[in-house]
Protein backbone atom coordinates (compact mmCIF):
# COMPACT_ATOMS: atom_id res chain seq x y z
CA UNK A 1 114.99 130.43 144.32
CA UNK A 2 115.59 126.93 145.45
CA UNK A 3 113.59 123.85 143.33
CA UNK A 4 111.36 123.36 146.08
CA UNK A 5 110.42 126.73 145.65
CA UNK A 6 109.71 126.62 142.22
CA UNK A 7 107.56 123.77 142.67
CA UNK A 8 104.87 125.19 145.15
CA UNK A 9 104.88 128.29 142.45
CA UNK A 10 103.94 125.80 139.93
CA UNK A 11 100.03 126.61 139.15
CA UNK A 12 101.34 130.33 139.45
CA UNK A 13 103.92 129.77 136.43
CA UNK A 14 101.61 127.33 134.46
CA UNK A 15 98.99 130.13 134.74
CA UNK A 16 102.19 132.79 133.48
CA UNK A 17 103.11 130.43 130.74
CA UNK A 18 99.27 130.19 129.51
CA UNK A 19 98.95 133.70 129.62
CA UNK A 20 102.34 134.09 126.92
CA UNK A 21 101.15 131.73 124.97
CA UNK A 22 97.75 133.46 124.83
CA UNK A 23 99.69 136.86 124.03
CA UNK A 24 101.87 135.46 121.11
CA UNK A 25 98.64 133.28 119.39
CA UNK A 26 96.86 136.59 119.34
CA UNK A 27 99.60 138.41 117.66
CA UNK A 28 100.43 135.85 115.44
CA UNK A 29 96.62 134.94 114.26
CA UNK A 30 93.12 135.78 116.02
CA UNK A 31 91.39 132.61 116.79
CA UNK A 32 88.77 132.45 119.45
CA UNK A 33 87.61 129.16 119.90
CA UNK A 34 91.85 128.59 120.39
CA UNK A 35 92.30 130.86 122.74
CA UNK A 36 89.37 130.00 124.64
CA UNK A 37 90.52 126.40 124.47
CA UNK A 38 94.13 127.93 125.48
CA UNK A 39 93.17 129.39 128.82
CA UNK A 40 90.71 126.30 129.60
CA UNK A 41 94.09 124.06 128.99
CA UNK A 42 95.96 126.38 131.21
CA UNK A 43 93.51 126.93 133.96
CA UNK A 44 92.56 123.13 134.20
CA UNK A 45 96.89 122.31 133.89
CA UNK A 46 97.31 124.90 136.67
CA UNK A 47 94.44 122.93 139.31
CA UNK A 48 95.88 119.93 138.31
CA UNK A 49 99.06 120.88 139.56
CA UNK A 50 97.72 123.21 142.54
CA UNK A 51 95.67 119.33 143.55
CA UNK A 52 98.63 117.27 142.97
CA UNK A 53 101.41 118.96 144.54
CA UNK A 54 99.01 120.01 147.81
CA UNK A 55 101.78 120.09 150.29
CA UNK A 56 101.05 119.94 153.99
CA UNK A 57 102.21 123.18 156.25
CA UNK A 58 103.29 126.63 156.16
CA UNK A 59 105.92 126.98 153.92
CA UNK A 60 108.14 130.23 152.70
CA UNK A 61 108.39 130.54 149.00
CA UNK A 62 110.40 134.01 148.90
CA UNK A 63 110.03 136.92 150.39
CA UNK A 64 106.99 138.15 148.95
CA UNK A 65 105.03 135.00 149.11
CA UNK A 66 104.33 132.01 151.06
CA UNK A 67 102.30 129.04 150.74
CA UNK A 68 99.38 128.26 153.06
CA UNK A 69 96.76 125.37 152.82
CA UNK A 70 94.32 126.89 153.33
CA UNK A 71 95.76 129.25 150.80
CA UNK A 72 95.68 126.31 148.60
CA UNK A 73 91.96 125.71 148.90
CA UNK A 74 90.89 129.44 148.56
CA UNK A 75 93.16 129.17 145.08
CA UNK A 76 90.91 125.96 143.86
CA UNK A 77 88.07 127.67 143.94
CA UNK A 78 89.57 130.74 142.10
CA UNK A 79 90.60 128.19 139.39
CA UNK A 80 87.02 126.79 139.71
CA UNK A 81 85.54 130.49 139.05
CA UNK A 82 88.06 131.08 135.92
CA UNK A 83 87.05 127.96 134.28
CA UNK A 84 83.55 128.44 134.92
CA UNK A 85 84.06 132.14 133.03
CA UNK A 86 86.01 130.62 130.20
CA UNK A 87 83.39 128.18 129.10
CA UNK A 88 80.40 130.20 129.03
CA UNK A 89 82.08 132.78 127.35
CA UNK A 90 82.53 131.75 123.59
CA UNK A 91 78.37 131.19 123.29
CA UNK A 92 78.10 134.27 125.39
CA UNK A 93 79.98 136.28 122.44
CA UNK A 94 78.44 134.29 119.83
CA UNK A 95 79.79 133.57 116.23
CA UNK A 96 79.18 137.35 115.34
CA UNK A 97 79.98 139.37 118.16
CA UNK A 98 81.59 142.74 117.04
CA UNK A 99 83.93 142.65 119.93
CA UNK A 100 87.15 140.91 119.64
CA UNK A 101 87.60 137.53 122.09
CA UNK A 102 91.21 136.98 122.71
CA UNK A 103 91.87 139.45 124.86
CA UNK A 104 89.15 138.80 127.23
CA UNK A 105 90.68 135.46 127.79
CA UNK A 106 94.00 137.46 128.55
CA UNK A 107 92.69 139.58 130.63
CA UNK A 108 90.64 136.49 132.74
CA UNK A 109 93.47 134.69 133.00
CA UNK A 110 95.51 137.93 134.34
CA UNK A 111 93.21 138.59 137.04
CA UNK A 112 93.30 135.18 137.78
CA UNK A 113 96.63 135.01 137.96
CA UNK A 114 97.15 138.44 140.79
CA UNK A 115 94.21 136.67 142.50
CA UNK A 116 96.17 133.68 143.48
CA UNK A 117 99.39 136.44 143.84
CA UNK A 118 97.04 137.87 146.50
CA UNK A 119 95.91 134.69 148.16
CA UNK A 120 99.68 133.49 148.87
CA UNK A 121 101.05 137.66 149.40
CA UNK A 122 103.12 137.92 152.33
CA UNK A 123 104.46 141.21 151.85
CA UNK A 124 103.03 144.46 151.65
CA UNK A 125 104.44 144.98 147.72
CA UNK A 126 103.14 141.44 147.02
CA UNK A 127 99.99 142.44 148.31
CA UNK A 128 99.43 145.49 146.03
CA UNK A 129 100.85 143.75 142.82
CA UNK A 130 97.87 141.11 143.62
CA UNK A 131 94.98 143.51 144.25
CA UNK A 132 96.10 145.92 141.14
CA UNK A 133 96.45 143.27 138.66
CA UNK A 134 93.38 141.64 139.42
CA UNK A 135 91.40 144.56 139.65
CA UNK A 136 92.63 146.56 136.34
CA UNK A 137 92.24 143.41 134.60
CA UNK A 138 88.83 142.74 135.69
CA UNK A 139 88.15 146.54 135.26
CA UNK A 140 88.56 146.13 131.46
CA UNK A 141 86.70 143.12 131.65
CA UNK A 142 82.88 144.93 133.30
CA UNK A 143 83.37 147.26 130.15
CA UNK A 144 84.33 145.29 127.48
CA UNK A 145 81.03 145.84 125.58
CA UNK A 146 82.19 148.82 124.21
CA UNK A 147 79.06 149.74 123.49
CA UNK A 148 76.51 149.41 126.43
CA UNK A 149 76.25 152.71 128.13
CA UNK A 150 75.25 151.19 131.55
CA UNK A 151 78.52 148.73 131.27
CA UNK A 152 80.97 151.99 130.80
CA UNK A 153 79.44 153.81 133.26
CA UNK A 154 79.89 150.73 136.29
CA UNK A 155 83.19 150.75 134.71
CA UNK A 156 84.19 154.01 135.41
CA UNK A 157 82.33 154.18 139.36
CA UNK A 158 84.64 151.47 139.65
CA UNK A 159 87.95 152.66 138.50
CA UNK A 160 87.37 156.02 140.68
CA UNK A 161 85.98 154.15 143.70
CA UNK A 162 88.54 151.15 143.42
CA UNK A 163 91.16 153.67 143.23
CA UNK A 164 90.51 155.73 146.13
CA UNK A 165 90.24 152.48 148.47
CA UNK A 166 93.18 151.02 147.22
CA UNK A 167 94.87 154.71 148.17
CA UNK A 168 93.04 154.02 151.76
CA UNK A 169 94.87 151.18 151.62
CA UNK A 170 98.41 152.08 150.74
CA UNK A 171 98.06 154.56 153.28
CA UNK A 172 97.28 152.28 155.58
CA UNK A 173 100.18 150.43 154.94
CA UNK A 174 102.41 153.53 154.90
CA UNK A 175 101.18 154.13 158.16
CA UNK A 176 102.11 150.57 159.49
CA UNK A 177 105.54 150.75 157.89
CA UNK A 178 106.25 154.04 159.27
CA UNK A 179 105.38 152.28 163.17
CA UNK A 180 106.99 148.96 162.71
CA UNK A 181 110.03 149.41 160.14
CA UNK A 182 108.92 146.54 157.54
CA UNK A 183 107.27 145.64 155.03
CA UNK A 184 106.41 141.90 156.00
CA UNK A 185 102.62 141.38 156.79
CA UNK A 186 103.56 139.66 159.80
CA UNK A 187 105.56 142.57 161.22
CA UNK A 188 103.46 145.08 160.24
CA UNK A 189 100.54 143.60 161.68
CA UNK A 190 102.37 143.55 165.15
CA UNK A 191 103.41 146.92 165.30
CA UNK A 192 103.31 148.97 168.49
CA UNK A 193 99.75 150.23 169.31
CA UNK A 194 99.44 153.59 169.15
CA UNK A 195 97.37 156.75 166.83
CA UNK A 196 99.59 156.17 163.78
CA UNK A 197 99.08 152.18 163.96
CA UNK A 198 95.42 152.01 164.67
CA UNK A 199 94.74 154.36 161.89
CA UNK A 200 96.92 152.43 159.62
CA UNK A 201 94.75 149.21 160.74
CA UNK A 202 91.61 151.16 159.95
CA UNK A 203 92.27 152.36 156.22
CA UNK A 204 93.95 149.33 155.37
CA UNK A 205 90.51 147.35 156.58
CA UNK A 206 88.61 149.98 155.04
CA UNK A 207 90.22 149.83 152.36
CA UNK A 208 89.61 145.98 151.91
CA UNK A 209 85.88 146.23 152.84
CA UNK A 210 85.31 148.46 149.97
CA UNK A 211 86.61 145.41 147.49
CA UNK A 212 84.06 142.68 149.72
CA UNK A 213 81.24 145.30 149.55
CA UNK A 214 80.81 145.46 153.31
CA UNK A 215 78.47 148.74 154.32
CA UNK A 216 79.28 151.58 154.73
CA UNK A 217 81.73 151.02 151.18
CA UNK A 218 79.16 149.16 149.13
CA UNK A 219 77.46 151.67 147.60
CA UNK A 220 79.33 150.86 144.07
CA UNK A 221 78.19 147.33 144.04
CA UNK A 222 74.84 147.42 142.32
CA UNK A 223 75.26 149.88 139.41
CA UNK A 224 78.37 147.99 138.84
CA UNK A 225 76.88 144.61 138.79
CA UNK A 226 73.80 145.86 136.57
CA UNK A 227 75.90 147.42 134.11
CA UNK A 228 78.38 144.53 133.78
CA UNK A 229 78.27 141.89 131.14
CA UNK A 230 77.13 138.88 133.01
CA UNK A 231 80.37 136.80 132.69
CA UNK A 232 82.20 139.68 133.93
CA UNK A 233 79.80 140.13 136.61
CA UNK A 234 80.11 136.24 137.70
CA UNK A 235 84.24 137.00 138.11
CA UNK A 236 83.64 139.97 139.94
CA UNK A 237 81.62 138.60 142.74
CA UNK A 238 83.54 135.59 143.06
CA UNK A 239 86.92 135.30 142.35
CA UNK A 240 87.70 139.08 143.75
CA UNK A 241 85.86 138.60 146.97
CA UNK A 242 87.17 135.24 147.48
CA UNK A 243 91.02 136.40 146.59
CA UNK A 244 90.48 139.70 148.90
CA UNK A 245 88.77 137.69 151.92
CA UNK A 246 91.97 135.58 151.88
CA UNK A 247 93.70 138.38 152.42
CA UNK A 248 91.43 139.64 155.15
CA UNK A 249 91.20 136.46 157.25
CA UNK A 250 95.10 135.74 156.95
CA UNK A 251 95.67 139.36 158.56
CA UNK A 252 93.29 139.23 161.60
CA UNK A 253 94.66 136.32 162.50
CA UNK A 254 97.80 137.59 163.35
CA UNK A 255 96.40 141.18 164.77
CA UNK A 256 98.18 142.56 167.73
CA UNK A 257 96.14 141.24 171.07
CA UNK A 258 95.75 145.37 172.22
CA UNK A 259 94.07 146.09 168.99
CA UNK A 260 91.56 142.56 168.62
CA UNK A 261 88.68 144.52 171.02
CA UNK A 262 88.25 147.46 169.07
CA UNK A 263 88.86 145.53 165.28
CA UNK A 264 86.25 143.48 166.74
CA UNK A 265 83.14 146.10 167.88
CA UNK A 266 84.30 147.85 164.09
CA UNK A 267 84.20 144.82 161.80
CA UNK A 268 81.09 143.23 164.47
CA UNK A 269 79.25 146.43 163.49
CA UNK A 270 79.83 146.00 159.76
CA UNK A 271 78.47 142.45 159.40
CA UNK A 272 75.40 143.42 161.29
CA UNK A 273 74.73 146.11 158.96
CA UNK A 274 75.75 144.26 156.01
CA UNK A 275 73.49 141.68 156.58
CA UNK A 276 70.42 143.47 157.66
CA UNK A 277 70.98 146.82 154.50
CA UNK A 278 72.26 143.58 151.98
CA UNK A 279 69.05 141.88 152.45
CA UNK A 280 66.68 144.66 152.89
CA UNK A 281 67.71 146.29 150.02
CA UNK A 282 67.46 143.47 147.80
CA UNK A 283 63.86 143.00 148.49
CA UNK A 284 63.38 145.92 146.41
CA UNK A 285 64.95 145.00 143.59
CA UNK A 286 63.29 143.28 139.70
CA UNK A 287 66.80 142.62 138.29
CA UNK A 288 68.33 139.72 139.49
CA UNK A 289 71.68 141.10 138.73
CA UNK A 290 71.36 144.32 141.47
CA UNK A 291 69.45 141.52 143.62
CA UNK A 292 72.04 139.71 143.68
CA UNK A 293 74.77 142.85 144.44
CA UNK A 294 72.72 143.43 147.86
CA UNK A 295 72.87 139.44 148.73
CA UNK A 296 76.53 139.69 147.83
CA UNK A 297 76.86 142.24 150.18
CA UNK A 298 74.53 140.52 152.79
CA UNK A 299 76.46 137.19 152.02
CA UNK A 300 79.71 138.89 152.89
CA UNK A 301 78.37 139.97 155.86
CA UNK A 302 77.85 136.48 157.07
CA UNK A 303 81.44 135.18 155.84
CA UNK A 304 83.02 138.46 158.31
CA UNK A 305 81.21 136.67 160.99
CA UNK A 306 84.17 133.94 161.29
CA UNK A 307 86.63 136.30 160.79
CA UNK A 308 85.06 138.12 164.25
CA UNK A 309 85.17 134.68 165.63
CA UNK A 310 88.30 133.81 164.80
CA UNK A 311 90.05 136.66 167.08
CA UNK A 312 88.29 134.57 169.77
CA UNK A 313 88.23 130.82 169.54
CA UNK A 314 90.30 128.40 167.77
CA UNK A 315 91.70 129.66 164.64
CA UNK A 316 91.18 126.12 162.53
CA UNK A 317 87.79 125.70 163.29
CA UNK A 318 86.98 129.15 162.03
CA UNK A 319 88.74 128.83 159.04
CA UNK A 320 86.69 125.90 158.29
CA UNK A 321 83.32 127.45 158.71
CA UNK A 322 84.70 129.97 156.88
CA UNK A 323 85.60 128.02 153.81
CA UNK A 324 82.58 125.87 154.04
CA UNK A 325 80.24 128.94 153.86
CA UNK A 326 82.44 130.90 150.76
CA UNK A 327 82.42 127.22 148.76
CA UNK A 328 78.44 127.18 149.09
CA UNK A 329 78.29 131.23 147.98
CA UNK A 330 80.06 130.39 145.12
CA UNK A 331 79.13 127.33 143.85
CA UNK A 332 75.31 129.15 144.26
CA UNK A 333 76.61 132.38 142.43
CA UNK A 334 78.29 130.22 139.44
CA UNK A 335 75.21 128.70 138.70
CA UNK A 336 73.08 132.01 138.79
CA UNK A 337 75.01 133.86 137.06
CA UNK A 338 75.88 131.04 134.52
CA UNK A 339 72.10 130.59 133.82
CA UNK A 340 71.93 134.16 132.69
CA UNK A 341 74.85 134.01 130.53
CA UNK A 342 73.25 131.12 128.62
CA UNK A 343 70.10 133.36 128.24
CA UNK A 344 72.18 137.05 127.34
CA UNK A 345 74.61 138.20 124.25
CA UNK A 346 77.32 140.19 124.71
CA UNK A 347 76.20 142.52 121.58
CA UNK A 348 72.88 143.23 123.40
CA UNK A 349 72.58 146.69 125.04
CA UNK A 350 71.75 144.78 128.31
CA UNK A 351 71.27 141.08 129.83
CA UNK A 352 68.28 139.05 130.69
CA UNK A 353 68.16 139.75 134.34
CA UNK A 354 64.41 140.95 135.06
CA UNK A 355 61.96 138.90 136.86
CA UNK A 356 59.42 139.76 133.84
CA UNK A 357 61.87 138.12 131.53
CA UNK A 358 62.36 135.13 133.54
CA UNK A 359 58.91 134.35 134.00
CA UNK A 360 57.73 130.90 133.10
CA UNK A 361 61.73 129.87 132.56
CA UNK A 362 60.67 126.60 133.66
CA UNK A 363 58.33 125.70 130.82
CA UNK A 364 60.43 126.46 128.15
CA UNK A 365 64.11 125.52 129.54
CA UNK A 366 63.46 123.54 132.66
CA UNK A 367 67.29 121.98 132.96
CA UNK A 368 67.96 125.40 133.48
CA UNK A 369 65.26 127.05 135.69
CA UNK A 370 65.75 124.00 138.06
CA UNK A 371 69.31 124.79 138.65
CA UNK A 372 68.81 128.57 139.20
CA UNK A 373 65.89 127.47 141.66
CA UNK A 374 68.66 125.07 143.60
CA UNK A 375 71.12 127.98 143.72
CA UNK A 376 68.58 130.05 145.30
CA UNK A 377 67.35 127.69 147.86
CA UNK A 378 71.34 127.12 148.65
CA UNK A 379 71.71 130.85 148.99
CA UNK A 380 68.62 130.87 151.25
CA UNK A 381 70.46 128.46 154.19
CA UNK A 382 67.61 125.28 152.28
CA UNK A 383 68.22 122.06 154.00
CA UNK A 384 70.02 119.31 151.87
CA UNK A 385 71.64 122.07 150.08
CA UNK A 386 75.41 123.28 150.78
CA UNK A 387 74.44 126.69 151.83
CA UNK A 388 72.27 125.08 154.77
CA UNK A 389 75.39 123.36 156.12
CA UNK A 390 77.41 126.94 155.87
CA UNK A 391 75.05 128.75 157.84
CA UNK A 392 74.84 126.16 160.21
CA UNK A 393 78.37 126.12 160.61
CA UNK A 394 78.94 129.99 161.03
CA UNK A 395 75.17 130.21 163.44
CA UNK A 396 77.62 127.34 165.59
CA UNK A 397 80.73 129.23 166.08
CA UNK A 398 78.76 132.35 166.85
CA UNK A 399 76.26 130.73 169.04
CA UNK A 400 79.81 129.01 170.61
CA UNK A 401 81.31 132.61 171.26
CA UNK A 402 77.87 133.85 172.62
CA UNK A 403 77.88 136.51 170.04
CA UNK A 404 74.12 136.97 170.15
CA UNK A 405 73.95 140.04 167.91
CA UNK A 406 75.38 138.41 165.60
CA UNK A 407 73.92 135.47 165.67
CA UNK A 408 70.32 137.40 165.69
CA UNK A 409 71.52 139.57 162.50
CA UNK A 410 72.04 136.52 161.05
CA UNK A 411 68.74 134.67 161.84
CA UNK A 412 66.86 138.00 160.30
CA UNK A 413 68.83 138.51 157.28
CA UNK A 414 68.39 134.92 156.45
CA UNK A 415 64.32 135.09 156.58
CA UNK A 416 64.61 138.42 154.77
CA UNK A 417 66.74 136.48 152.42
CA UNK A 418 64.27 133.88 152.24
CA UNK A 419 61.27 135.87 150.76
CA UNK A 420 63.02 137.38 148.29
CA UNK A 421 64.51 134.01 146.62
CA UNK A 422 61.64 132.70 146.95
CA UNK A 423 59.60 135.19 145.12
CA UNK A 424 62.41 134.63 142.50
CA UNK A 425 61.81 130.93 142.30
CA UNK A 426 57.98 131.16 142.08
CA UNK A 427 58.57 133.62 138.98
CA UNK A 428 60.42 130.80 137.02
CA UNK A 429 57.77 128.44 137.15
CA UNK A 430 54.98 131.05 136.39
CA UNK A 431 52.81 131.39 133.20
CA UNK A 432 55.31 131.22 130.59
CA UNK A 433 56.52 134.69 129.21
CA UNK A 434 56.19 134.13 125.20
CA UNK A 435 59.47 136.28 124.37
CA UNK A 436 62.01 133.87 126.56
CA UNK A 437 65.31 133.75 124.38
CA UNK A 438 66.98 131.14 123.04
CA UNK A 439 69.55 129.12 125.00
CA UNK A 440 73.03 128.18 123.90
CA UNK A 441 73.84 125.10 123.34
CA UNK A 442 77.24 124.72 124.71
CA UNK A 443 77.46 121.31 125.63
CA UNK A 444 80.50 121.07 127.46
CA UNK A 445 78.75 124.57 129.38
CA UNK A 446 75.93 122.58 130.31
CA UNK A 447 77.74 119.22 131.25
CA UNK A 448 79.48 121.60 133.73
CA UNK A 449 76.80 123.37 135.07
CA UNK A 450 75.71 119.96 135.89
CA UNK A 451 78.41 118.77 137.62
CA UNK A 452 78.58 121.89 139.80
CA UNK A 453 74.54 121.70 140.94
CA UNK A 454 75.05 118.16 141.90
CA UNK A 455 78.10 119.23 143.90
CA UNK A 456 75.50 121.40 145.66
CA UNK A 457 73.16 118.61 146.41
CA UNK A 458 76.01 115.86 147.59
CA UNK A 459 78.14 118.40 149.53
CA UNK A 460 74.87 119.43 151.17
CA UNK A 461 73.28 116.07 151.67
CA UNK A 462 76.82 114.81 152.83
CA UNK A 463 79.25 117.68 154.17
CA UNK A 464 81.66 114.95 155.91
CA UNK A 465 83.10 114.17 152.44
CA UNK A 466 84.63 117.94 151.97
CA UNK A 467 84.84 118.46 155.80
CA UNK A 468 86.96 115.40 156.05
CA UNK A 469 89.64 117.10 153.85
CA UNK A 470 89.19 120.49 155.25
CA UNK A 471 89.95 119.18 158.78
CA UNK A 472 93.15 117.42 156.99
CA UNK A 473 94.51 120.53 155.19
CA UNK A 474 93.67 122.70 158.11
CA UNK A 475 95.58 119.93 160.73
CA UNK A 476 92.11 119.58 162.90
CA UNK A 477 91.85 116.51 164.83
């Protein structure tokens, strides 16, 4: 491996070197406020090395992976997810929690680490290593209270179910091999059309869909989420679905021209019901934990859209809406899920998630009730908010493509998504529920919380300042 090599797997090494460290601190003495402030060192070393090195171009690193910038940008905001875990864990564990700390850290900082593996995969072995050691790691992580009956049994609907997608999926790619003779994602992906290859392309998308919750292979997504500790919960529907659409947008873009009509009824038919079953179900719902499973899947619904586009129009544009829209889901789920940390324990049989329990947040904590009202709006397409400018963006392209049923799923899931955050916001500043729990009082948690919910309101307010450097990693004019 030549030096320039080495250098563009920089944040991937830093994050390998963190997690050693983290390993032989553990064995040698148990100390969790050091190994929490171990993996915060080496996530925060590894963006400041993924920001600073942020070479321009394509580039071949070896023959399993590659860098991409766009690839670069989807890894910020995995870094941005990890960090966000790693703070608001130590008060979400407390001084006394009965289960041990350092290995959660290992195991967030492993699934981390085959998240950005996955993001810059361009071979089919690459690709698996990725997916497997982010999901077992994040696997361990959704039941690591030991103890909560709902967490082990999300745990272990999501081992079975992972596994038999991710067998979808190496079938898929067995298939593909088997037609084109490699290995490569690019070669595989242009194999010769016929039974063998398009079923090959079907499990493998199937078998990507189920990790991105897309109906018809969501039906995991809610128990799993409920069950969850919250932290886990946060990395689950972020950093996977952000590593795994990666993946997903970097393949259609180079799918074989014979196959792009029929990819494009299958995965046109999947957003439309994702969006429309997402947000339907989610009306339904009085924990905002499963509602926010269904808007996941609803949400990932709408980021599909570009990748239908992007068989059709230019490729850079697409991948700009796209990454404008998956910033604003995140940035809205961070802070959501970051305001129920504050308010759970870990040693608690389950998290405060109910609408009765977050009645009346605003009275009592309103630094925090005002942030997971500014989420919401985001996630509801609210002008001056991010989210607004990442619907508008994706309601563009399709409107640009004439995709009309699209574009008409999108406008009715979006005022079905409407009522039901805004029933959630009116509960917060209800009559005050007398049995609201204490907050933690993490400052550095809080300073960072802030930092991300003004992001919201500048990035909304002014989107030129991060489409200005989209348009200049992606090369658009």
């Amino acid at each position: 491996m030549s030096l320039d090599a080495l250098w563009l797997m920089l944040p991937i090494l830093i994050l390998s070197l963190g997690i050693i460290l983290l390993m032989l601190q553990t064995a040698w003495q148990r100390n969790r406020d050091l190994a929490q402030g171990l993996t915060i060192i080496t996530l925060v070393a590894s963006f400041t090395a993924l920001i600073w090195q942020f070479p321009s171009g394509h580039q071949e690193i070896t023959i399993l992976f590659e860098y991409e910038p766009v690839g670069g940008f989807f890894s910020i905001l995995l870094l941005m997810v990890s960090l966000s875990v790693a703070l608001l864990q130590g008060a979400y564990m407390g001084a006394d929690c009965k289960e041990v700390a350092e290995e959660f850290y290992l195991l967030l900082l492993l699934s981390c680490l085959g998240a950005m593996l996955l993001v810059m995969a361009r071979h089919a072995a690459s690709v698996v290593l990725g997916l497997e050691l982010m999901s077992l790691s994040m696997l361990a992580m959704l039941a690591y209270n030991r103890e909560r009956k709902l967490a082990l049994e999300g745990a272990i609907k999501y081992l079975l179910l992972s596994g038999a997608a991710t067998s979808l999926l190496l079938l898929g790619l067995a298939f593909l091999y088997a037609t084109s003779g490699s290995l490569l994602l690019a070669d595989i992906m242009q194999s010769p059309m016929s039974l063998l290859a398009k079923s090959g392309f079907v499990l493998l998308i199937a078998g990507l869909a189920f990790k991105l919750s897309l109906v018809p292979l969501h039906f995991w997504t809610p128990d799993v989420y409920q069950g969850a500790p919250v932290n886990s919960t946060l990395l689950l529907t972020s950093l996977s679905k952000t590593a795994v659409f990666a993946l997903l947008i970097k393949l259609i873009l180079i799918i074989p021209p014979e196959f792009e009509a029929d990819l494009i009824r299958m995965l046109s038919w999947m957003a439309i019901a994702s969006m429309l079953l997402g947000n339907w179900l989610a009306l339904q719902q009085q924990s905002v934990k499963r509602l926010m499973a269904y808007s996941a899947i609803a949400h990932m619904g709408y980021v599909l859209v570009a990748g239908i586009i992007a068989m059709d129009i230019d490729h850079s544009l697409v991948l700009e809406g796209a990454s404008y829209y998956l910033l604003a889901y995140l940035v809205a789920s961070i802070l959501i899920f970051s305001v129920l940390t504050m308010l759970s324990r870990l040693d608690d049989q389950q998290d405060v998630d109910t609408l009765s329990q977050l009645q009346g947040l605003f009275w009592q904590h309103p630094w925090l009730a005002m942030i997971m009202a500014l989420a919401f709006f985001s996630l509801a397409g609210m002008p001056i908010t991010i989210g607004f400018i990442g619907k508008f963006y994706l309601l563009t392209l399709a409107i640009k493509l004439s995709a009309w049923w699209l574009v008409a799923a999108m406008i009715i899931g979006s005022a079905v998504g409407l009522y039901y955050y805004l029933r959630v916001i009116f509960n917060l500043f209800a009559p005050a529920n007398p049995e609201l729990p204490q907050v933690s009082k993490a400052l550095v948690s809080k300073i960072w919380l802030g930092v991300i919910a003004a992001s919201l309101l500048v990035l909304g307010l002014m989107p030129g300042l991060l489409g200005n450097e989209l348009r200049a990693i992606l090369g658009i004019g």
